[in-house]
Protein backbone atom coordinates (compact mmCIF):
# COMPACT_ATOMS: atom_id res chain seq x y z
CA UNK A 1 40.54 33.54 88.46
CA UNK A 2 37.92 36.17 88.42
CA UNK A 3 35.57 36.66 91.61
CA UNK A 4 32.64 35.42 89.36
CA UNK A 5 34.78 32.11 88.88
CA UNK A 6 34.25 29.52 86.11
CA UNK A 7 32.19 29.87 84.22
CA UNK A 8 30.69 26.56 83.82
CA UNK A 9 28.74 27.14 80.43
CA UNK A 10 24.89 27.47 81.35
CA UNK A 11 22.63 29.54 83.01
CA UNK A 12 19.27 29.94 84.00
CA UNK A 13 17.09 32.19 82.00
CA UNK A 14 13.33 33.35 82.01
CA UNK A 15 11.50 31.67 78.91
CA UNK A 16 10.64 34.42 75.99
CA UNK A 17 6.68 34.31 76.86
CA UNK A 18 7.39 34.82 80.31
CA UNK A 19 10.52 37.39 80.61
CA UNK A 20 9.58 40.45 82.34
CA UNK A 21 11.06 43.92 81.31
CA UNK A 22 14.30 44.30 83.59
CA UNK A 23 13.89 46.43 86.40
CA UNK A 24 16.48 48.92 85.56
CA UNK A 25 14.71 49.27 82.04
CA UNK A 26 10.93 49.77 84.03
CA UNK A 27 12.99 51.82 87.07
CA UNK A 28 14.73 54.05 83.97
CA UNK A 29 11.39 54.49 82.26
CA UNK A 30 8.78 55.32 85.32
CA UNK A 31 11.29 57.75 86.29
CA UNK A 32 11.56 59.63 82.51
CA UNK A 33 7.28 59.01 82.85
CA UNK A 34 7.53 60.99 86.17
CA UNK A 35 9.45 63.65 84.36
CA UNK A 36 7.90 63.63 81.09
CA UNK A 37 4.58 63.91 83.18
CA UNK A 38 5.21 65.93 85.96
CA UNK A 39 2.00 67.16 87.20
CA UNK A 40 1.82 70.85 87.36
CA UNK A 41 -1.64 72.80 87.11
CA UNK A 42 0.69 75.66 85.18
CA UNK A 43 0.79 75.95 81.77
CA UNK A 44 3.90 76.02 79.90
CA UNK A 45 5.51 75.37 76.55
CA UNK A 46 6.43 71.92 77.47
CA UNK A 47 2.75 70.83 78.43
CA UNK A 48 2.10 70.34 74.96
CA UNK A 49 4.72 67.74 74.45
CA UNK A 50 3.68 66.59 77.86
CA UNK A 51 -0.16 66.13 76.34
CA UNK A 52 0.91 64.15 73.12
CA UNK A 53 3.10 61.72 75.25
CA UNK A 54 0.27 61.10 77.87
CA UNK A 55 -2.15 60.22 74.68
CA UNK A 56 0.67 58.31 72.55
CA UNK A 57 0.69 56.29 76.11
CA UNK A 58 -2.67 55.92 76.19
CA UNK A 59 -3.11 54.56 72.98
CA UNK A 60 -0.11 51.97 73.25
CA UNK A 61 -2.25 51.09 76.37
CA UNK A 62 -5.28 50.40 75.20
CA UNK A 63 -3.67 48.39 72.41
CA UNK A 64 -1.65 45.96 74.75
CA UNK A 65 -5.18 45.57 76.89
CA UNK A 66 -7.05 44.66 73.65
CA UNK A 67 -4.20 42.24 72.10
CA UNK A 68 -3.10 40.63 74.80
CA UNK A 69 -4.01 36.88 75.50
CA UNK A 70 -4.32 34.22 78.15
CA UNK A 71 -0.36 33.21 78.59
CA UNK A 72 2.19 33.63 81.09
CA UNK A 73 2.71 36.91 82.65
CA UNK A 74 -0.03 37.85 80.51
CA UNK A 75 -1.20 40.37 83.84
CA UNK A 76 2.16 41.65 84.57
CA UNK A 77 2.67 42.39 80.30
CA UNK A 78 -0.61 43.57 79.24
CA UNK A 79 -2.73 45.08 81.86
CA UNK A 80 -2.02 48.79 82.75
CA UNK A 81 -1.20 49.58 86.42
CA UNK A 82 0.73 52.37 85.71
CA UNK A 83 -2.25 54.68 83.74
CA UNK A 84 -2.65 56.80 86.68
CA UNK A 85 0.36 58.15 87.08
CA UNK A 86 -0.99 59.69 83.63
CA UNK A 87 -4.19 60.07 84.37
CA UNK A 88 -3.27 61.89 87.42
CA UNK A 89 -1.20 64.62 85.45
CA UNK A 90 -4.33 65.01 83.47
CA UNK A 91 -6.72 65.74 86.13
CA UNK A 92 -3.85 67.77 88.10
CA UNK A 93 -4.18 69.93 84.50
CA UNK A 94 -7.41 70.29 83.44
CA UNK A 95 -8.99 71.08 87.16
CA UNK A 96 -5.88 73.75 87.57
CA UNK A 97 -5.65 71.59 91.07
CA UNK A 98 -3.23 73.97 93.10
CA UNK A 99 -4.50 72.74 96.65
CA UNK A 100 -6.95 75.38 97.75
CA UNK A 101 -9.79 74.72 95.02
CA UNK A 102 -13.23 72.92 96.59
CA UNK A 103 -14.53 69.76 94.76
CA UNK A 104 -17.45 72.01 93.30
CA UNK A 105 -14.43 74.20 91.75
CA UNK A 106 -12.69 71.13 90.77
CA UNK A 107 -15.39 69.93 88.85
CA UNK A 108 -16.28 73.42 87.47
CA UNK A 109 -12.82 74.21 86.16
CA UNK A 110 -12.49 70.66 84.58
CA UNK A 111 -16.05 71.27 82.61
CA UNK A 112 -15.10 75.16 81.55
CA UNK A 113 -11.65 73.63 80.27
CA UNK A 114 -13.31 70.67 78.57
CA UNK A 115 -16.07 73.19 76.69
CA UNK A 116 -12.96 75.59 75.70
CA UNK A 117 -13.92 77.90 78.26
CA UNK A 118 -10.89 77.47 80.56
CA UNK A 119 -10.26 80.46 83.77
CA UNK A 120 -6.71 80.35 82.93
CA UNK A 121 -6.81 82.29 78.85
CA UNK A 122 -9.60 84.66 80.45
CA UNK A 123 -8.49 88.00 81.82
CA UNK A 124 -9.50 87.24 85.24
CA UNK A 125 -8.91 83.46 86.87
CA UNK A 126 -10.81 81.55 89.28
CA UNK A 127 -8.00 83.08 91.98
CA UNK A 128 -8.81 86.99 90.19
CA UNK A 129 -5.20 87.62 88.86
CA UNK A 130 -4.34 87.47 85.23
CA UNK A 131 -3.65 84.05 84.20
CA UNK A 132 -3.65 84.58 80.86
CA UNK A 133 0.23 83.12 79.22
CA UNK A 134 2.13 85.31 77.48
CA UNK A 135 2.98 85.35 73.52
CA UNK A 136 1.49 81.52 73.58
CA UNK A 137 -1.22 81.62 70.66
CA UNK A 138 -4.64 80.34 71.83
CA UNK A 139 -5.04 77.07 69.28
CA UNK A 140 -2.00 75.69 71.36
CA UNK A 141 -3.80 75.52 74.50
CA UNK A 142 -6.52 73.96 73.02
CA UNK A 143 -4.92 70.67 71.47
CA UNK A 144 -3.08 70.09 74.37
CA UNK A 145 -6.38 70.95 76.36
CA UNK A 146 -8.03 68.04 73.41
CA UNK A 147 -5.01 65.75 73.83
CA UNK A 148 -5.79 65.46 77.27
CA UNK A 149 -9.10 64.61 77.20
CA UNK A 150 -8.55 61.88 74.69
CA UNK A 151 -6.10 60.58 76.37
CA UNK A 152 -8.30 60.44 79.54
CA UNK A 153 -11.19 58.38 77.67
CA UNK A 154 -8.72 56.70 76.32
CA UNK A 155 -7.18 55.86 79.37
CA UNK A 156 -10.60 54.81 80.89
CA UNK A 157 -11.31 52.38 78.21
CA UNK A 158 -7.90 50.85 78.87
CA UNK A 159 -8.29 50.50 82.50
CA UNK A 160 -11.70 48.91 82.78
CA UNK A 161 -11.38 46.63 80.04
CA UNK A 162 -8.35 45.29 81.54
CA UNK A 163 -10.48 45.09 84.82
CA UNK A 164 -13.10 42.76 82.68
CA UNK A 165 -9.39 40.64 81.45
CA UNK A 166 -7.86 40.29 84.53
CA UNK A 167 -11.02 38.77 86.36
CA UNK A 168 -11.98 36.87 83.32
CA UNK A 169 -8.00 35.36 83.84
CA UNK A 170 -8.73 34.07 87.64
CA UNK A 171 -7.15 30.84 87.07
CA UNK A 172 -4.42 32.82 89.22
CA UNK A 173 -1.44 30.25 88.04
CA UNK A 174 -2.19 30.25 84.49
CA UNK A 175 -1.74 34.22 84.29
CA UNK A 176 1.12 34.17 86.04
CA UNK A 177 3.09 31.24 84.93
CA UNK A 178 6.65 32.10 85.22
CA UNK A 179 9.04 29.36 83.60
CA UNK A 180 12.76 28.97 84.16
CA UNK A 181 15.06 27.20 81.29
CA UNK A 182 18.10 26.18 80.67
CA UNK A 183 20.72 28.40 78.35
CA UNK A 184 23.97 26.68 77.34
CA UNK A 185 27.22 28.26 75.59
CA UNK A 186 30.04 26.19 73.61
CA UNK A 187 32.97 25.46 75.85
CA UNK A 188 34.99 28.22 74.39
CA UNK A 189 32.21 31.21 75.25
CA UNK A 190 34.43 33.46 77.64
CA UNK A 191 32.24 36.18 79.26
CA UNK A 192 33.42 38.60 81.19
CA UNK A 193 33.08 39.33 84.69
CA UNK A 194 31.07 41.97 86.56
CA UNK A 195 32.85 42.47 89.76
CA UNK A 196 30.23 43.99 91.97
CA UNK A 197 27.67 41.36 92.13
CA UNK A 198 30.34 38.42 91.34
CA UNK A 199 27.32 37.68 88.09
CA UNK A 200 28.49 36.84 84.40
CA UNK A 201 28.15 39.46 81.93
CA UNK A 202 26.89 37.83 78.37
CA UNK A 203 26.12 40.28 75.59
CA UNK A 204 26.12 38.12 72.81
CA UNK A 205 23.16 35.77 73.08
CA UNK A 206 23.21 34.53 69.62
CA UNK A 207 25.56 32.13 70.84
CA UNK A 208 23.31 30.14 73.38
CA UNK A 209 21.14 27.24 72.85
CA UNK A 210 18.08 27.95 75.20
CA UNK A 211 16.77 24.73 75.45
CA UNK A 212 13.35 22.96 75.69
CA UNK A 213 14.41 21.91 79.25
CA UNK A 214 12.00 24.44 81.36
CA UNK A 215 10.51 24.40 84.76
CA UNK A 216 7.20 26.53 85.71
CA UNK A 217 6.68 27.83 88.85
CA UNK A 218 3.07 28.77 90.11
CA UNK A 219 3.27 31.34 92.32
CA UNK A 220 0.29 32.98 94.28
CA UNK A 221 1.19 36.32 93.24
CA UNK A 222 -1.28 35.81 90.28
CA UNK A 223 -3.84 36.30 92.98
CA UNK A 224 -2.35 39.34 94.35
CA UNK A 225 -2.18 40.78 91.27
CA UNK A 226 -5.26 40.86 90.40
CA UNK A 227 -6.53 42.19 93.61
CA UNK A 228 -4.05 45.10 93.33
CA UNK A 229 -5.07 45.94 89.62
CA UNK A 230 -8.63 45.89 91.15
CA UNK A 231 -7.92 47.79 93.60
CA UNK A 232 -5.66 50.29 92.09
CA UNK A 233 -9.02 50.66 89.33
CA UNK A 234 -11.17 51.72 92.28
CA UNK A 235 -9.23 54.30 94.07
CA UNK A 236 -8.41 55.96 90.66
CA UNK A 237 -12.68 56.20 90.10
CA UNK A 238 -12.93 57.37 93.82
CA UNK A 239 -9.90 59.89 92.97
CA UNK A 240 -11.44 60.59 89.59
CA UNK A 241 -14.70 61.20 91.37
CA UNK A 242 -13.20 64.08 94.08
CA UNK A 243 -11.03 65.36 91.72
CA UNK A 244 -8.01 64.58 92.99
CA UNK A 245 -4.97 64.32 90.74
CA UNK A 246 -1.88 64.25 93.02
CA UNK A 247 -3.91 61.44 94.80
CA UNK A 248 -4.40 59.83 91.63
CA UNK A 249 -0.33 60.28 90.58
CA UNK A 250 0.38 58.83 93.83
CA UNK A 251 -1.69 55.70 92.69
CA UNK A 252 0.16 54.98 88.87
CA UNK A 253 3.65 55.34 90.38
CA UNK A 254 2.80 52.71 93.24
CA UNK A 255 1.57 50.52 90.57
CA UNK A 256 4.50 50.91 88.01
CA UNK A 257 6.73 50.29 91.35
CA UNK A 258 4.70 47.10 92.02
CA UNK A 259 5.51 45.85 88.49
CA UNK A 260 9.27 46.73 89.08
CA UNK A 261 9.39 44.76 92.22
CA UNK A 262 8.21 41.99 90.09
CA UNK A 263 10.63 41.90 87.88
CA UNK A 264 13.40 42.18 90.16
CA UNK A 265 11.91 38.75 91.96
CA UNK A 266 11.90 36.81 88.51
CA UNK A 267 15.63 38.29 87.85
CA UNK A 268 16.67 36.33 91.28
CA UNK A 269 15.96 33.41 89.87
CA UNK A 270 19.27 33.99 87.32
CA UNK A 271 21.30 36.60 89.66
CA UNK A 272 21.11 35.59 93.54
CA UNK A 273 22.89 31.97 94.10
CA UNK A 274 20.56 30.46 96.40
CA UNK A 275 17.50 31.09 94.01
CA UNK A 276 19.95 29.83 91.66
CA UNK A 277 20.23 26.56 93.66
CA UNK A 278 16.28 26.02 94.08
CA UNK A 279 15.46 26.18 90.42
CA UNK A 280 18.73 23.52 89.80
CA UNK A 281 16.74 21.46 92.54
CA UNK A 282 13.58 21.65 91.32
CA UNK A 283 14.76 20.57 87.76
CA UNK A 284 16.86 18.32 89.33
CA UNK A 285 20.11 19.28 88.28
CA UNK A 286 23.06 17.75 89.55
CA UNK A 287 25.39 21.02 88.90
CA UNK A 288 24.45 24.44 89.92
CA UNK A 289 24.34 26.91 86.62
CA UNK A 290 26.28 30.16 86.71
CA UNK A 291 25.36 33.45 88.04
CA UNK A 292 24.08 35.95 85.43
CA UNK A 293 24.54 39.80 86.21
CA UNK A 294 21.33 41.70 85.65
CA UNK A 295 23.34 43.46 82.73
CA UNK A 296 22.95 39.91 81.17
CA UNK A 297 19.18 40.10 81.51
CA UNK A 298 18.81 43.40 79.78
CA UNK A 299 21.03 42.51 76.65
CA UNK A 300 18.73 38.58 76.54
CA UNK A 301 15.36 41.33 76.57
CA UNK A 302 17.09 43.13 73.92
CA UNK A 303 18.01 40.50 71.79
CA UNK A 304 14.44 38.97 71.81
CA UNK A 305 12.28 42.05 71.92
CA UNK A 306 14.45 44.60 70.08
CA UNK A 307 13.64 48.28 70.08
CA UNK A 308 9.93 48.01 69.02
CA UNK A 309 9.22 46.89 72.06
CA UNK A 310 11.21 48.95 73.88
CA UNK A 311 9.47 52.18 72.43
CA UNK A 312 5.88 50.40 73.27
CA UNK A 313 7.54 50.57 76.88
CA UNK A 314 8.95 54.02 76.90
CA UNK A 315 5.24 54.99 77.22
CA UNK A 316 3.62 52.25 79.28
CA UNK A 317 5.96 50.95 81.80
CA UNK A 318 4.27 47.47 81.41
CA UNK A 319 6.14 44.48 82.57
């Protein structure tokens, strides 16, 4: 017999509406963001790709904000905690932020790049040494210099519309509904066994029966999301206001690790045995379900979402 043991032929499951992205996926994906991202005030030949990704991103962001709707998880799907992190490598960019500038220079520097006028393509710098890159033609500058400014209206748009969402949502249970249900196999479904965490790994899902046989839990984190989107929309104004991009990075990857931590907590409910054993007593179950590995939970987001929503997350590390 294998450590998982017998497989007993169901499991517990998050319900399609309210399945959060797997943490490995979001962990996988802030960390390529980080990358993709990385906030440098020099310019280089990959801050143009870095420009179009922060704006594709934005975009994607704004769209989620605007489309999504009043249903479980709707907070943890739709609204966008993790826009600082780009708006953040933005600012970092446009003010040439290297750590010794005032906020008057800050603010000066961000204006002369957004008019076209930026220190770094003249002769002489703000810092008096020849900034100017070499064999990179001028026009390239400037759409990534354009791409970035988009992006950051765009980004502001996003951000305080899903403020006006989120508070509009404070029935804090109703945005944050999280329901459990019931998947069952035939009695022939073998899966096979992942030995470090004793879980079931299923990658075919098209043979379960997810039934109608559900349980919601209310948790109070609806509340405490909402305070931390508020109050992750403030500090990026006050870090918007000074300037201060590496402040504002700091910001978006604390609130794309928030997310993450959420959807390790709903993947409990399928992978850890005592959370296991709560949701079987709260539906009043007289057997205890099998353990899932989390591998199990990325193939079931696969098989419902598929890879347009996977690209949609590539760029917004939502939930």
């Amino acid at each position: 017999m294998s450590s998982c043991g017998s497989f007993i032929g169901f499991v517990f499951v998050p319900s399609e509406k309210s399945q959060l992205t797997p943490w490995p996926i979001s962990a996988t994906t802030l960390t390529l963001n980080m990358i993709v991202l990385y906030p440098t005030y020099k310019w280089n030949r990959f801050s143009l790709i870095s420009s179009i990704w922060a704006l594709i991103g934005s975009v994607l962001s704004l769209w989620r904000v605007f489309a999504a709707k009043q249903n479980q998880m709707a907070i943890a799907h739709s609204i966008p905690c993790s826009l600082p992190l780009t708006i953040g490598a933005i600012i970092i960019r446009l003010t040439l932020e290297d750590g010794t500038k005032s906020l008057k220079q800050r603010w000066k520097t961000f204006l002369a790049v957004a008019n076209g006028k930026s220190p770094e393509y003249t002769l002489l710098g703000l810092d008096g040494r020849n900034n100017e890159p070499e064999n990179v033609p001028r026009v390239y500058h400037r759409i990534e210099e354009i791409s970035r400014l988009l992006a950051l209206f765009v980004d502001f748009i996003a951000m305080t519309y899903g403020l006006m969402r989120v508070w509009s949502w404070w029935y804090p249970f109703d945005a944050i509904t999280d329901t459990m249900c019931l998947a069952t196999f035939p009695r022939n479904f073998r899966p096979s066994c992942e030995s470090n965490t004793n879980g079931f790994i299923i990658n075919d899902w098209n043979a379960a029966e997810i039934s109608e046989n559900c349980i919601q839990f209310q948790p109070a984190v609806g509340w405490f999301l909402i305070i931390v989107y508020t109050a992750i929309y403030v500090t990026t104004f006050v870090g918007v206001a000074f300037m201060r991009g590496y402040f504002i990075w700091a910001i978006g990857s604390i609130g794309a690790a928030i997310l993450i931590v959420l959807s390790g907590v709903q993947a409990t409910y399928s992978t850890q045995g005592l959370c296991i054993e709560f949701v079987a007593i709260l539906m009043q179950s007289s057997l205890v379900p099998s353990t899932l590995s989390n591998l199990s939970l990325i193939t079931l987001w696969w098989h419902r979402f598929g890879a347009g929503q996977w690209f949609v997350h590539l760029f917004t590390i939502h939930a």
